[in-house]
Protein backbone atom coordinates (compact mmCIF):
# COMPACT_ATOMS: atom_id res chain seq x y z
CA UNK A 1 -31.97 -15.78 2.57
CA UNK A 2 -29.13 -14.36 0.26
CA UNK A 3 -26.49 -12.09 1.75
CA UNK A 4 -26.69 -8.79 0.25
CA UNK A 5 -24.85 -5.88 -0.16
CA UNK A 6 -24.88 -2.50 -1.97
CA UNK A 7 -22.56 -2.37 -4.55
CA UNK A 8 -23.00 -2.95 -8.30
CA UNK A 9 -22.21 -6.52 -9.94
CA UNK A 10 -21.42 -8.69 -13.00
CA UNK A 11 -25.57 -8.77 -13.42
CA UNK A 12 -25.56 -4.76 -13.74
CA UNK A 13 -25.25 -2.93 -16.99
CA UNK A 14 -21.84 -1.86 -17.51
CA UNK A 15 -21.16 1.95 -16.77
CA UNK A 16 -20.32 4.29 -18.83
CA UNK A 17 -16.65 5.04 -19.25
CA UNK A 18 -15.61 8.28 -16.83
CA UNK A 19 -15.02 11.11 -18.97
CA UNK A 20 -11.42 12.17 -19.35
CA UNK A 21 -10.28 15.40 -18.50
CA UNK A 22 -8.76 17.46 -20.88
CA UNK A 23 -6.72 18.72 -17.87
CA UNK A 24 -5.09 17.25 -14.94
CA UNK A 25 -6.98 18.59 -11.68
CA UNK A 26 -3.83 18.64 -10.15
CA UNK A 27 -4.60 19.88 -6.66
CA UNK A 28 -7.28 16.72 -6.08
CA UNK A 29 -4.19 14.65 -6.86
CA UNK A 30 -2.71 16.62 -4.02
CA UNK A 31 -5.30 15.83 -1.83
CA UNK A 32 -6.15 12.11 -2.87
CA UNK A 33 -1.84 11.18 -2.02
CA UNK A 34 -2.39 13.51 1.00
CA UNK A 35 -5.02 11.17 2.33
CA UNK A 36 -2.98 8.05 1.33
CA UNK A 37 -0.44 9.73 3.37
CA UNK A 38 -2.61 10.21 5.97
CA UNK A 39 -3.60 6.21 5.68
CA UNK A 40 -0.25 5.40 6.10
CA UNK A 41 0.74 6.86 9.27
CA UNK A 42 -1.44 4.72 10.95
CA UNK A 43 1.09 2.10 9.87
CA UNK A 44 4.68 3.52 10.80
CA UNK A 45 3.22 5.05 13.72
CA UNK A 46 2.72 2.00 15.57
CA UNK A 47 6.44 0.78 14.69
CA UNK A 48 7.90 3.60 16.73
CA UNK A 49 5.96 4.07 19.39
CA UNK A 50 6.37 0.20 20.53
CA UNK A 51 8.61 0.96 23.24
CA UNK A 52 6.07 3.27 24.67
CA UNK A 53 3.30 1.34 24.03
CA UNK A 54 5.01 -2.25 25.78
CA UNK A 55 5.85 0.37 29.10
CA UNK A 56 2.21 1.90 29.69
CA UNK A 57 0.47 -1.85 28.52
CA UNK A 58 2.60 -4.34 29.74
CA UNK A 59 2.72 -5.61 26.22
CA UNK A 60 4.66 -8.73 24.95
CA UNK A 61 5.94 -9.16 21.34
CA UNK A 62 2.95 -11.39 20.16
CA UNK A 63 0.23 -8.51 20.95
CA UNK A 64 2.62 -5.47 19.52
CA UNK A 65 2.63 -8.00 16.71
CA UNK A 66 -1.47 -7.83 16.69
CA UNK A 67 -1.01 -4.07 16.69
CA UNK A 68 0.99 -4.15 13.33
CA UNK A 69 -0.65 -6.91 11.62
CA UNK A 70 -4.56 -5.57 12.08
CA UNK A 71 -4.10 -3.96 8.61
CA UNK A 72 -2.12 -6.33 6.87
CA UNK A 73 -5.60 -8.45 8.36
CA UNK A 74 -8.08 -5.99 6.75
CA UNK A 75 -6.83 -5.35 3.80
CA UNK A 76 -6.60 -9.25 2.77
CA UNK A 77 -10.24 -9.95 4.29
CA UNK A 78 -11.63 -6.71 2.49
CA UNK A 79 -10.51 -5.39 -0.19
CA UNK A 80 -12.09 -7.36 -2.62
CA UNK A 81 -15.29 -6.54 -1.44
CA UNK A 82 -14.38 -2.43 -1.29
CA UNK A 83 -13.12 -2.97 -4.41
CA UNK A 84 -16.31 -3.79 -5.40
CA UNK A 85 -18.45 -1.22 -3.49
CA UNK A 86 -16.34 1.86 -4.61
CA UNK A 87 -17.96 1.42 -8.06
CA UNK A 88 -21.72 1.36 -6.19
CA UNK A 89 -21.21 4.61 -3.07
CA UNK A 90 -18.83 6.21 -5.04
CA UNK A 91 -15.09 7.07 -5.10
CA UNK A 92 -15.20 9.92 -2.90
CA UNK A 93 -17.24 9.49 -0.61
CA UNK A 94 -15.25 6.58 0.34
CA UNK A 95 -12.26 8.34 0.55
CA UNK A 96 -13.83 10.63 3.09
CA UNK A 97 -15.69 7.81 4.68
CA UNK A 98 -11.97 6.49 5.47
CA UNK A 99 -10.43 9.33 6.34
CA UNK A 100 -13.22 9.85 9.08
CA UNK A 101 -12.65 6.10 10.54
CA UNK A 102 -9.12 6.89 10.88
CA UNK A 103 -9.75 10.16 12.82
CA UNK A 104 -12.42 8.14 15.11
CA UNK A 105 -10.57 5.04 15.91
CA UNK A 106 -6.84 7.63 16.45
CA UNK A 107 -8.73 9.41 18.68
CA UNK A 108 -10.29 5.79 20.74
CA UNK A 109 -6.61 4.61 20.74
CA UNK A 110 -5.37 8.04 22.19
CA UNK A 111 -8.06 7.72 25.00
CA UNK A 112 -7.33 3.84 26.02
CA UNK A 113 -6.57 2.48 29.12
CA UNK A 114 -6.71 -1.23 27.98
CA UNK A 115 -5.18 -3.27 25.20
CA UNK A 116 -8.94 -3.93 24.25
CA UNK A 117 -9.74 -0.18 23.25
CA UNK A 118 -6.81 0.19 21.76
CA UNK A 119 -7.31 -3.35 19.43
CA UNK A 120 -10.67 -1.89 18.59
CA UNK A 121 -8.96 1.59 17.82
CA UNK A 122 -6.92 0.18 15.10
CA UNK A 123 -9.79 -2.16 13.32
CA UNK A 124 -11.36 1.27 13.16
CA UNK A 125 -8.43 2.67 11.33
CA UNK A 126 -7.68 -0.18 9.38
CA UNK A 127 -10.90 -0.15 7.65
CA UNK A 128 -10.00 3.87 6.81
CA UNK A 129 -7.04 2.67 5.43
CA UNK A 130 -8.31 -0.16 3.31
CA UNK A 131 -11.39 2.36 2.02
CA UNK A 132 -8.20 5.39 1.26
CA UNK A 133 -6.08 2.71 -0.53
CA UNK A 134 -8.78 1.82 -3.11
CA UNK A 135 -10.98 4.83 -3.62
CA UNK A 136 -7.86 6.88 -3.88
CA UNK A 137 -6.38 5.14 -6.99
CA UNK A 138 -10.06 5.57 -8.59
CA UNK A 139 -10.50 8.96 -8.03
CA UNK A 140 -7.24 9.81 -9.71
CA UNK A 141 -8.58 7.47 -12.75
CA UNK A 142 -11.14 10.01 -13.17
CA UNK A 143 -9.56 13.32 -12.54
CA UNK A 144 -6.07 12.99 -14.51
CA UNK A 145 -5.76 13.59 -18.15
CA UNK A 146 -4.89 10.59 -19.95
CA UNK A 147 -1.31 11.86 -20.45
CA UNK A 148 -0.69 12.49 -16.80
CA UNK A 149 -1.90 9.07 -15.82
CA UNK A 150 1.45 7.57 -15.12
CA UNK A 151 2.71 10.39 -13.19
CA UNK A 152 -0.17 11.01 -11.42
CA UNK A 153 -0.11 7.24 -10.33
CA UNK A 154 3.57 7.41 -9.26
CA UNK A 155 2.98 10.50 -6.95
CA UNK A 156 0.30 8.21 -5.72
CA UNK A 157 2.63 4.97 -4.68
CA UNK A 158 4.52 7.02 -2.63
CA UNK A 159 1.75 7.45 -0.10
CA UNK A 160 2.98 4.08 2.08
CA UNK A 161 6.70 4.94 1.98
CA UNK A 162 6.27 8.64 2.38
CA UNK A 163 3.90 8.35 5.44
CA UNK A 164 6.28 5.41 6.79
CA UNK A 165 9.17 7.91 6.61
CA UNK A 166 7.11 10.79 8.06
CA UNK A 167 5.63 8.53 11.89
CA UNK A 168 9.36 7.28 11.72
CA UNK A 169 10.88 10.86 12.32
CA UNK A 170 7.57 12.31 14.14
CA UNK A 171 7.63 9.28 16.98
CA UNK A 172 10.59 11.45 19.10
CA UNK A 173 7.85 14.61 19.32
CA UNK A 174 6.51 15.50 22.37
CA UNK A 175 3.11 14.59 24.04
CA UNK A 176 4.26 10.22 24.07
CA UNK A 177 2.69 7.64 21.99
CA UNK A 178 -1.25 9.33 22.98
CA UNK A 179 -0.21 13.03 21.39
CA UNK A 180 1.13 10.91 18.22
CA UNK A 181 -2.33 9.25 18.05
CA UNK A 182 -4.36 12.66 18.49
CA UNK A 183 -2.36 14.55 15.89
CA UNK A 184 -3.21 11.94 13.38
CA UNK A 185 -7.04 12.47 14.16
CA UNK A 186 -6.92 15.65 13.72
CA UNK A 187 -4.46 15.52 10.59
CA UNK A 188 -6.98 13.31 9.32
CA UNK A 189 -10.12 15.59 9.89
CA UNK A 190 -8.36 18.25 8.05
CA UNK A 191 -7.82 16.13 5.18
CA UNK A 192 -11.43 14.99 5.06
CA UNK A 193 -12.33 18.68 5.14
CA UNK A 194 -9.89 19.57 2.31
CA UNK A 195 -11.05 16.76 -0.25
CA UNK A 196 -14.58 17.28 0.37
CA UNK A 197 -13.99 20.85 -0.80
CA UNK A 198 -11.78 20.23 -3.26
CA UNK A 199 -12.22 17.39 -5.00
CA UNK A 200 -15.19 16.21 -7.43
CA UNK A 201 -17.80 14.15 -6.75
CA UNK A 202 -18.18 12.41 -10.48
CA UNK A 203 -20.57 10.65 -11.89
CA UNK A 204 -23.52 10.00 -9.13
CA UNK A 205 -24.32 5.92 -8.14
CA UNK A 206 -27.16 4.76 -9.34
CA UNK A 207 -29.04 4.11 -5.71
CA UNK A 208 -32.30 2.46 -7.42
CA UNK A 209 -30.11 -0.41 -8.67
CA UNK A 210 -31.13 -3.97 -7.01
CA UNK A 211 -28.77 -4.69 -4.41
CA UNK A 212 -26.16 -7.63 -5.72
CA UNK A 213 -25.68 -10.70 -3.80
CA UNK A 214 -22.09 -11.57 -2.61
CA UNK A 215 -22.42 -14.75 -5.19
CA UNK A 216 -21.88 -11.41 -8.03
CA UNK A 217 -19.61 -9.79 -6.32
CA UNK A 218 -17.40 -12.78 -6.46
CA UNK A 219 -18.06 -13.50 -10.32
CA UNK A 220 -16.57 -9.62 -10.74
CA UNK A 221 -13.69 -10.64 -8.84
CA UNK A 222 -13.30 -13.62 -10.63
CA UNK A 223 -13.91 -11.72 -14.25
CA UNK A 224 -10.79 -9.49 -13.08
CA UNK A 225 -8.42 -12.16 -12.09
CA UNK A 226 -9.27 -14.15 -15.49
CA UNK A 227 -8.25 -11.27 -17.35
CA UNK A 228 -4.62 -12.32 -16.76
CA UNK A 229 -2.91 -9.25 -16.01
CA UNK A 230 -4.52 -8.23 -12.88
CA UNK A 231 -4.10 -11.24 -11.52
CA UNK A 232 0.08 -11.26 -12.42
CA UNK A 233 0.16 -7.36 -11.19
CA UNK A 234 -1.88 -8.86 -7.57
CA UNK A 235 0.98 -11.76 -7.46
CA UNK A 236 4.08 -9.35 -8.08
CA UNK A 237 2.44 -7.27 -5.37
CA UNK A 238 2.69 -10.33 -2.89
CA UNK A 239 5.84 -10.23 -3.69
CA UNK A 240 7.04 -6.79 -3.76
CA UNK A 241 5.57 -6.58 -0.09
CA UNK A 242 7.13 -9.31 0.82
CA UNK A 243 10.36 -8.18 0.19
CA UNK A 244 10.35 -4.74 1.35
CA UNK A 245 8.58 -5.45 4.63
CA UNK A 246 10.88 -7.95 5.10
CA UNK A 247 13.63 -6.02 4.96
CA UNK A 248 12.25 -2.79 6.45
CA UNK A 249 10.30 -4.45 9.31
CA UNK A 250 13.80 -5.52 10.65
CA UNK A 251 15.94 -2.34 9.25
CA UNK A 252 16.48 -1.26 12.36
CA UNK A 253 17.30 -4.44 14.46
CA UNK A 254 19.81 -4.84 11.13
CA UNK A 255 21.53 -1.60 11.51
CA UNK A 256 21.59 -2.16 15.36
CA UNK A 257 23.42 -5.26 14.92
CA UNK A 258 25.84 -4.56 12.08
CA UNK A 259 26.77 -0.65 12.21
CA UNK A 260 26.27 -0.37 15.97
CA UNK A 261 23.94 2.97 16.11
CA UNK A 262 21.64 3.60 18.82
CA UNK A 263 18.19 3.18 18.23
CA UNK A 264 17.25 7.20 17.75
CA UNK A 265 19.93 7.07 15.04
CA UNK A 266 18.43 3.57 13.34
CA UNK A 267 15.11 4.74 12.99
CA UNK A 268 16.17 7.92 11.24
CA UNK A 269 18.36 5.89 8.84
CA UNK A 270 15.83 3.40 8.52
CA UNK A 271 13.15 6.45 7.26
CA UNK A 272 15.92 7.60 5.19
CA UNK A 273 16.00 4.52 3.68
CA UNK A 274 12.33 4.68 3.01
CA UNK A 275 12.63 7.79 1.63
CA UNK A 276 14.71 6.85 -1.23
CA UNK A 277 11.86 4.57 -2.14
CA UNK A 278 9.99 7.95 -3.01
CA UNK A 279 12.66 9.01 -5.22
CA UNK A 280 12.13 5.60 -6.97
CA UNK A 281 8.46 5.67 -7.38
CA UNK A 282 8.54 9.29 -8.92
CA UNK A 283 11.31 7.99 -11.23
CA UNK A 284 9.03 5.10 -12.52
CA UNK A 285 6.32 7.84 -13.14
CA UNK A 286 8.92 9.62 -15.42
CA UNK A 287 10.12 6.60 -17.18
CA UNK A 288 6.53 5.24 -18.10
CA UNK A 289 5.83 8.83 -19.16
CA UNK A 290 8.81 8.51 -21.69
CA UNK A 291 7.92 5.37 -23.34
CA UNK A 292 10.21 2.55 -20.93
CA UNK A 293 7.92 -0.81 -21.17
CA UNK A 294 6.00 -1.62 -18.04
CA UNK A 295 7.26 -4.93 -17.76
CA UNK A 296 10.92 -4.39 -18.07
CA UNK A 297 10.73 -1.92 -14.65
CA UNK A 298 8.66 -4.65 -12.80
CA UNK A 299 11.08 -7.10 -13.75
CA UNK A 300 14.46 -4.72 -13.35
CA UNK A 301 12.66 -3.98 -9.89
CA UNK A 302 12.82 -7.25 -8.26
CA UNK A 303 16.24 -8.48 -9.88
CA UNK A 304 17.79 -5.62 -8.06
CA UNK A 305 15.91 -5.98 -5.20
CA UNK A 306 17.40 -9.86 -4.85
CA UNK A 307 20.30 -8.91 -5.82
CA UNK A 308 20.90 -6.66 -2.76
CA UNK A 309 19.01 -8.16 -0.72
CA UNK A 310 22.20 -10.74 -0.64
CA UNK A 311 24.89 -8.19 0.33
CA UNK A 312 22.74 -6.95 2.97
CA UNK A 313 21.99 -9.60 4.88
CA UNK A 314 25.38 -11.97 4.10
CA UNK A 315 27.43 -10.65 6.64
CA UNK A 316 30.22 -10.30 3.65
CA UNK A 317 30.18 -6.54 3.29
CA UNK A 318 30.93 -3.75 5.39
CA UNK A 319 28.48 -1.69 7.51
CA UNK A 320 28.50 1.28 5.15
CA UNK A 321 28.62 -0.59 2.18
CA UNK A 322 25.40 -2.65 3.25
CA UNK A 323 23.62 0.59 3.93
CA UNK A 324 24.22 1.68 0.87
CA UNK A 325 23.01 -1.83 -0.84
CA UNK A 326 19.55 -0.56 1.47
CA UNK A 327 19.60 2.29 -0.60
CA UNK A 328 19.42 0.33 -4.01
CA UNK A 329 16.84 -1.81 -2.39
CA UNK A 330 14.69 0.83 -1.74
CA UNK A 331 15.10 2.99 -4.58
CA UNK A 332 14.97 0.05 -7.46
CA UNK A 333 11.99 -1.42 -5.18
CA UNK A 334 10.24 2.10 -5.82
CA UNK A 335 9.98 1.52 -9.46
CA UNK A 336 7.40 -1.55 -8.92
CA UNK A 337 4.75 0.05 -7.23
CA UNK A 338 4.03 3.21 -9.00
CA UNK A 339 4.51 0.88 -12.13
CA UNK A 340 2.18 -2.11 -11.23
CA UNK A 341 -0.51 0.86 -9.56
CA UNK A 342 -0.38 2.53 -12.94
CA UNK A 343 -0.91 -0.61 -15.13
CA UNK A 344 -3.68 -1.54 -13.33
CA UNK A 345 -6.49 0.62 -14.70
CA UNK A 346 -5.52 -0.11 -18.05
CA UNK A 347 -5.28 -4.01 -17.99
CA UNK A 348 -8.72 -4.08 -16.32
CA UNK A 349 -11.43 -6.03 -17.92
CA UNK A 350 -14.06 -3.26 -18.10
CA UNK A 351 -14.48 0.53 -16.66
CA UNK A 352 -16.59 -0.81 -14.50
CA UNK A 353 -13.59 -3.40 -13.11
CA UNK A 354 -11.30 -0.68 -12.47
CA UNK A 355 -11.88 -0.55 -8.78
CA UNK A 356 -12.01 -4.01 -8.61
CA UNK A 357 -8.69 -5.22 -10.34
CA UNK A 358 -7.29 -2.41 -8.16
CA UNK A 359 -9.11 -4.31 -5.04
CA UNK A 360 -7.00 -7.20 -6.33
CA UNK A 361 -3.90 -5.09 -6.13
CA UNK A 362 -4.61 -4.47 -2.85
CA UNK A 363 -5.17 -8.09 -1.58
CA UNK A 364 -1.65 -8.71 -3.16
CA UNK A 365 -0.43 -6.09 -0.95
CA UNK A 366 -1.55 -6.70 2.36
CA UNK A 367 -0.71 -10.35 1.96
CA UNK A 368 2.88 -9.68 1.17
CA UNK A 369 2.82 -7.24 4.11
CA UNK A 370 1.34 -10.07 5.87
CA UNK A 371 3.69 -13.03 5.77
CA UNK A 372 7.04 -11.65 4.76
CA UNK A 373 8.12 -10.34 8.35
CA UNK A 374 6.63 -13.50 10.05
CA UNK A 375 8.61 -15.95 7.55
CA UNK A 376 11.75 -13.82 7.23
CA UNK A 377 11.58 -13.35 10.99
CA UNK A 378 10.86 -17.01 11.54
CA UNK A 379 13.86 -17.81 9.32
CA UNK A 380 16.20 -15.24 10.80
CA UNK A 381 15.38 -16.74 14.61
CA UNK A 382 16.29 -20.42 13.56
CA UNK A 383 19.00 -20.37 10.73
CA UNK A 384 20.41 -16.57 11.28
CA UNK A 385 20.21 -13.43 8.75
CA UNK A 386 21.86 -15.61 5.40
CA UNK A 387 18.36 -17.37 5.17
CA UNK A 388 17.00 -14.09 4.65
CA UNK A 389 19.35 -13.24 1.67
CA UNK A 390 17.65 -16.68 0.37
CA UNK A 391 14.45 -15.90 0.58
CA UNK A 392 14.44 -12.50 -0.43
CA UNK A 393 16.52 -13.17 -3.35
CA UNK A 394 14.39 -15.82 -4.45
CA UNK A 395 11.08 -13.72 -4.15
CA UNK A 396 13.35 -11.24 -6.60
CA UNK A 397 14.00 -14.22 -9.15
CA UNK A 398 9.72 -14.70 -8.59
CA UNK A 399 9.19 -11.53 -9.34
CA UNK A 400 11.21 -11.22 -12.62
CA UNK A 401 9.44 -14.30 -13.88
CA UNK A 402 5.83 -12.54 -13.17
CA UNK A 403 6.98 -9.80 -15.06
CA UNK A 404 7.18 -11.61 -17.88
CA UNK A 405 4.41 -13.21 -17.54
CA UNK A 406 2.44 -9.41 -17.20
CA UNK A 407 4.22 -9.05 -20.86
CA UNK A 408 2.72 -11.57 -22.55
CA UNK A 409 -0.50 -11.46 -21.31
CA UNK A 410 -0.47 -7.38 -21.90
CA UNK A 411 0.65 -8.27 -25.34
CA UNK A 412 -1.78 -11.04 -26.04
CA UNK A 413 -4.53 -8.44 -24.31
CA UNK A 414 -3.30 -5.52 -27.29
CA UNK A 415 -2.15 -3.16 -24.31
CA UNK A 416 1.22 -0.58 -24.62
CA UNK A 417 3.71 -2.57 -22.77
């Protein structure tokens, strides 16, 4: 018997193209980045409540490792396939569908006594976040006015860093690790609440369509990545995670080390650092707006993201001055994601691909998020922090040469660079 699942295929007739706005429904955008906010939370929060967490658990690095990696783990198994079954259960409800799993596995974590309850507690949320980080991009597609695309988009890419920034200076509240884990529940409740009021459904899914087998589901996939562009924009996401993870998954053991701070002060440089990143996605949404080619930001992006990547980790500079090199890191590194998020839509096959190039995006995403720390961190424990000037410089020179591959392949595809 075939595997099947709900969610419309290559074998369906292809939808009609969304209507565009003649307006920008401005406070759904608020909503949709609220809930990617909300999404990523679950990430940061993890990061600094470790020390709590290893005291009431007993647990060693390997299973905080678990902890941190169950989304990275989620997104890479399934977002292809949500990709895919946003266009069939629709955008919204899917965006509330993962704002609810976050609220029910935060609130199983809060409540555990084992390790095992508290695993299970974060599958939970990881499949909210994986559901928030592609329905959200597709419910802006509709809602946004064709000339507000690219700064709707870039408000939109600062969901990870913003909510990164956010657990990073909420983890010294009061109430432990458990209150941390119960006021994301409930912040993401609220959320759920607010978009079901005040956001649109759209267009209705088709529910008498024949279910597709995963066989179609794959072809769609497949269609997407052939396309060219999609693909490049999923690669230069593997490696735009790659280097900002591996950099800000050690920021603070790095400032530690070479500036001396405490680890209260570390973390709030370190969400300082990720705040600038904001600054650098909005920027990018301002630039695209104003005519600056797509490809030239990807590709300025990662060149100055190797570039400092070099004079942070070569212990050549002084401590200030490598802070400040974070800085540029962050804030050039901001200009790829609202950039590739915003290109996207546009270089996808067919309306009806949207969610699933995006899907592709995503895969890109977690797997950079995946294996940067664990090689960088790998490299730093045998050779010392120079290898990871090498290898994040040379994921920069990768990047620039994806770039232009996304320019020719936009070019050859008659899309605005």
């Amino acid at each position: 018997m075939q595997n099947r699942i709900e969610m419309r295929g290559a074998t369906s007739p292809p939808a009609a193209a969304p209507h565009s706005p003649s307006s920008t429904h401005w406070l759904g955008v608020a909503l949709v980045v609220a809930a990617g906010v909300v999404a990523s939370l679950q990430v940061g929060k993890v990061a600094i409540a470790v020390p709590q967490l290893r005291t009431d658990f007993g647990l060693d690095l390997t299973m905080v490792g678990w902890l941190m990696a169950t989304f990275s783990l989620l997104g890479v198994v399934g977002a292809v396939p949500v990709g895919a079954w946003v266009a069939r259960a629709g955008d919204r409800r899917l965006l509330v569908a993962g704002l609810l799993a976050i609220a029910i596995g935060s609130t199983a974590g809060a409540w555990a006594h084992g390790i095992a309850m508290l695993l299970i507690g974060r599958v939970v949320e990881g499949l909210g976040f994986v559901l928030i980080t592609i329905a959200g991009p597709s419910v802006l597609q509709r809602m946004v006015a064709p000339g507000g695309k690219d700064l709707a988009f870039a408000i939109w890419s600062c969901f990870m860093p913003a909510g990164i920034a956010i657990a990073l200076f909420s983890g010294s509240l009061p109430g432990g690790w458990r209150g941390l884990w119960l006021g994301n529940a409930a912040l993401a409740a609220l959320i759920a609440v607010l978009v079901l009021a005040g956001v649109s459904r759209g267009a209705s899914a088709n529910t008498r369509e024949a279910p597709v087998s995963w066989r179609s589901m794959a072809r769609d996939a497949a269609a997407a990545a052939k396309a060219g562009a999609p693909a490049l924009i999923a690669a230069s996401f593997v490696i735009y995670s790659l280097q900002f993870f591996a950099l800000f998954s050690f920021l603070p053991v790095l400032l530690i080390e070479r500036m001396g701070v405490g680890t209260a002060t570390a973390g709030q440089l370190s969400a300082a650092a990720c705040c600038v990143n904001v600054a650098g996605n909005l920027a990018a949404g301002m630039l695209l707006q104003r005519g600056i080619a797509r490809w030239l930001l990807a590709a300025l992006a990662s060149a100055l993201m190797g570039i400092s990547a070099i004079g942070i980790f070569l212990p050549v500079l002084g401590a200030v001055p490598a802070f400040v090199l974070c800085l540029v890191f962050s804030g050039a590194g901001g200009l790829l994601p609202a950039t590739l998020i915003g290109t996207s839509p546009i270089v996808a096959p067919s309306t009806r691909l949207v969610p699933m190039s995006m899907g592709l995006l995503m895969l890109g995403s977690n797997l950079g998020q995946m294996i940067g720390p664990v090689i960088v961190g790998g490299a730093v424990d045998s050779l010392g922090w120079p290898a990871a000037a090498a290898i994040v410089a040379l994921a920069g020179a990768m990047g620039v040469l994806l770039a232009l591959g996304l320019r020719r392949s936009m070019a050859r595809g008659g899309h605005r660079l």
